[in-house]
C-alpha atoms as a PDB file:
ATOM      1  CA  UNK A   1       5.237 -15.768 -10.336  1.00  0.00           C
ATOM      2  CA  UNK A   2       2.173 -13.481  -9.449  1.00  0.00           C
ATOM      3  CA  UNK A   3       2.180  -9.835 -11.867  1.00  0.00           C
ATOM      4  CA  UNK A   4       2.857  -7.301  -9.492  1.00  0.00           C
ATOM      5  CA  UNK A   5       0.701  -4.026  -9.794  1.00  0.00           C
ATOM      6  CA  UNK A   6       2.934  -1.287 -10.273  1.00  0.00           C
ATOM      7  CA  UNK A   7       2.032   0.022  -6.418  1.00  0.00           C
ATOM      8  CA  UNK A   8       3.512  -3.423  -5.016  1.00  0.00           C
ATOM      9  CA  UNK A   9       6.486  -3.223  -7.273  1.00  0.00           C
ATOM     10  CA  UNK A  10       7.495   0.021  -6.628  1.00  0.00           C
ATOM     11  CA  UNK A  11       7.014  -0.918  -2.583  1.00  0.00           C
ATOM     12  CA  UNK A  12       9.324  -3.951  -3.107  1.00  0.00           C
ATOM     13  CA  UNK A  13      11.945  -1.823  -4.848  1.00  0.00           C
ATOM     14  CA  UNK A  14      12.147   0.653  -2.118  1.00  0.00           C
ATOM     15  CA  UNK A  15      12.162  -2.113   0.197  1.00  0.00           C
ATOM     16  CA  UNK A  16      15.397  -4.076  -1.657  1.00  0.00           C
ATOM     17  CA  UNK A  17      17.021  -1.012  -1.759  1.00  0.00           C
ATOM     18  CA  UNK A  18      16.887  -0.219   1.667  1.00  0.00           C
ATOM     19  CA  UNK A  19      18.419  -3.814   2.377  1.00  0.00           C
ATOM     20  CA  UNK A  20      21.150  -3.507  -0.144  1.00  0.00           C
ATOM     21  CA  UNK A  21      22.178   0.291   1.699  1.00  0.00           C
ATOM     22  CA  UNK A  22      21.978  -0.916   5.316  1.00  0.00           C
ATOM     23  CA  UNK A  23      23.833  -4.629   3.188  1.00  0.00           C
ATOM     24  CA  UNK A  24      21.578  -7.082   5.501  1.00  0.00           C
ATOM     25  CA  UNK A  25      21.355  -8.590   1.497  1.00  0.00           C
ATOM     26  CA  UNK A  26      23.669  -8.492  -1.395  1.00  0.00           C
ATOM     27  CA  UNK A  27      23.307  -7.895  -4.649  1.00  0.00           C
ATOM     28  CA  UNK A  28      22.995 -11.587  -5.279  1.00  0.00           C
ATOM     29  CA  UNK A  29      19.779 -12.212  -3.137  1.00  0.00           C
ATOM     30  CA  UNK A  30      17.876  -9.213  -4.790  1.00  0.00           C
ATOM     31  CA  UNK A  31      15.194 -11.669  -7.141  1.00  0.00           C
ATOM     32  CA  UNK A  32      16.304 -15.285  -6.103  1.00  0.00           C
ATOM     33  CA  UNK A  33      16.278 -15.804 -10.210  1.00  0.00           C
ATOM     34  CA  UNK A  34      18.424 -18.155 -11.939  1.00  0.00           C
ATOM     35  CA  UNK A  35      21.619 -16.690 -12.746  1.00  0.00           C
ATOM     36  CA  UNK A  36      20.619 -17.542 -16.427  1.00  0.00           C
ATOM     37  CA  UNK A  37      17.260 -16.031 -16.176  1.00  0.00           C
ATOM     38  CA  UNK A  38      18.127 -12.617 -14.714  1.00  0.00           C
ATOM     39  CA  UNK A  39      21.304 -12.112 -16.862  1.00  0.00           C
ATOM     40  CA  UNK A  40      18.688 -12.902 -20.095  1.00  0.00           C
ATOM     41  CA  UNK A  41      16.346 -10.475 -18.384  1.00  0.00           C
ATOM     42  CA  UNK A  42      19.610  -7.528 -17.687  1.00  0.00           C
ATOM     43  CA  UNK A  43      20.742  -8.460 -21.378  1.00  0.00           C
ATOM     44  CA  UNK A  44      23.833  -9.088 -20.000  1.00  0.00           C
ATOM     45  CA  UNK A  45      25.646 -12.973 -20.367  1.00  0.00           C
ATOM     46  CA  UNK A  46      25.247 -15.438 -17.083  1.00  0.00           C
ATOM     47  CA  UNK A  47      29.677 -15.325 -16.760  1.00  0.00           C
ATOM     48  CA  UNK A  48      29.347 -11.751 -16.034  1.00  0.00           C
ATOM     49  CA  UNK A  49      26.303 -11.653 -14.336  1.00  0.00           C
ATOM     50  CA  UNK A  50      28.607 -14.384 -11.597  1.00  0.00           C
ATOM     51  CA  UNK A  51      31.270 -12.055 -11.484  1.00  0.00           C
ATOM     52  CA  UNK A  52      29.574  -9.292 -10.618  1.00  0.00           C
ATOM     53  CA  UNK A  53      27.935 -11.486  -7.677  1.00  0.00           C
ATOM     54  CA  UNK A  54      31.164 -12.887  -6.949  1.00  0.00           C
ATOM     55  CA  UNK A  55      33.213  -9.144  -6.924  1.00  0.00           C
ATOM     56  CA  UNK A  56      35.363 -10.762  -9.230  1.00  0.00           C
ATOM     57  CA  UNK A  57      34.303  -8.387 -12.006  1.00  0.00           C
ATOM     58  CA  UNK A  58      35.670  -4.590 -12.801  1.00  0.00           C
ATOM     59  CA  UNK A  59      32.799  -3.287 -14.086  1.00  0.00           C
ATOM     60  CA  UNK A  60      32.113  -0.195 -16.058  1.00  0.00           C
ATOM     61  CA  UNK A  61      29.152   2.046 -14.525  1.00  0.00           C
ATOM     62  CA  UNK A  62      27.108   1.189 -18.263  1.00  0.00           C
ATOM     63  CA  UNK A  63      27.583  -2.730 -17.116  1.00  0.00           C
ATOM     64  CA  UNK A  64      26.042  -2.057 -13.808  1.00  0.00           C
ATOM     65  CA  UNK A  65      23.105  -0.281 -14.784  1.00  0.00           C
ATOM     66  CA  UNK A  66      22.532  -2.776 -17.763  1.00  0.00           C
ATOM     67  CA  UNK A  67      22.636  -5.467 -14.183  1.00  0.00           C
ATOM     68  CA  UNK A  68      20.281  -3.197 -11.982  1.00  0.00           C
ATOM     69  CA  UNK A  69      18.113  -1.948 -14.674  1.00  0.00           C
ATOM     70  CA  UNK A  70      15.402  -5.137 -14.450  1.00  0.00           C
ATOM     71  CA  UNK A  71      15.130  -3.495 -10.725  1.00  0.00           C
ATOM     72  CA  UNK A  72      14.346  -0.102 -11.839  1.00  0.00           C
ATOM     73  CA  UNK A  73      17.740   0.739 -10.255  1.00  0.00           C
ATOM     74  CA  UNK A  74      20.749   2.875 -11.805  1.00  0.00           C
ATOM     75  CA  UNK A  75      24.075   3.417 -10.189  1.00  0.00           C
ATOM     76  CA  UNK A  76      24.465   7.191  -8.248  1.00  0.00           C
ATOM     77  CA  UNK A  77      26.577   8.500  -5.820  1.00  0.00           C
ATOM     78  CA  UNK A  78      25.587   7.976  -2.430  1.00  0.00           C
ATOM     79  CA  UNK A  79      27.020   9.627   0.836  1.00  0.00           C
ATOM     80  CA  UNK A  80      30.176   7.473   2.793  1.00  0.00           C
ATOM     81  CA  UNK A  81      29.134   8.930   6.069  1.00  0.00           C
ATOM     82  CA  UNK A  82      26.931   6.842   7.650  1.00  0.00           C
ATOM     83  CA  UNK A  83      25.259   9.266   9.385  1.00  0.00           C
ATOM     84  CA  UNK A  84      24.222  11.259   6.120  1.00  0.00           C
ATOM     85  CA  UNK A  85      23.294   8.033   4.959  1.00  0.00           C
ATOM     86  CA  UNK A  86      20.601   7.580   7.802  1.00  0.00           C
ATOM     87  CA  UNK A  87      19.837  11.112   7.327  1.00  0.00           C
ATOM     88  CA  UNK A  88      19.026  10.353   3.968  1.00  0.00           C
ATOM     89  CA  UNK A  89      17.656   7.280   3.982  1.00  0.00           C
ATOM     90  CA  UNK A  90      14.503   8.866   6.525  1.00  0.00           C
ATOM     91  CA  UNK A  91      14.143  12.196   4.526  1.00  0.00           C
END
């Protein structure tokens, strides 16, 4: 897998977020890793790691930013309207 500079990173990140808040991907698709090799790389164990992909899994906000962190992602509060979603997501 090619190093990304920290430009093209950040660009992809924006750009997987964006798909996760309109959810034309799940959390699941984000890296196409093994489930073994992104729950090494979140620190967290590959049984959890499927649950959470599976929303089989109550997790605890710590849990989910220990999950999102390899992304450069931590869980927030976002709006439920959708319109002050869009509003948001084109400020």
């Amino acid at each position: 897998m090619k190093r990304l500079t920290a430009s093209e990173r950040e660009a992809l990140l924006l750009q997987l977020l964006r798909q996760l808040l309109a959810d034309d991907i799940s959390e699941g698709e984000v890296l196409g890793l093994s489930q073994e090799r992104y729950a090494a790389l979140a620190g967290i164990s590959r049984r959890t790691l499927s649950d959470l992909e599976r929303d089989k899994a109550s997790p605890s906000i710590a849990l989910l930013n220990a999950a999102f962190r390899p992304l450069g992602l931590q869980v927030g509060l976002l709006p439920r309207s959708s319109v002050l979603l869009a509003r948001l997501m084109t400020a």
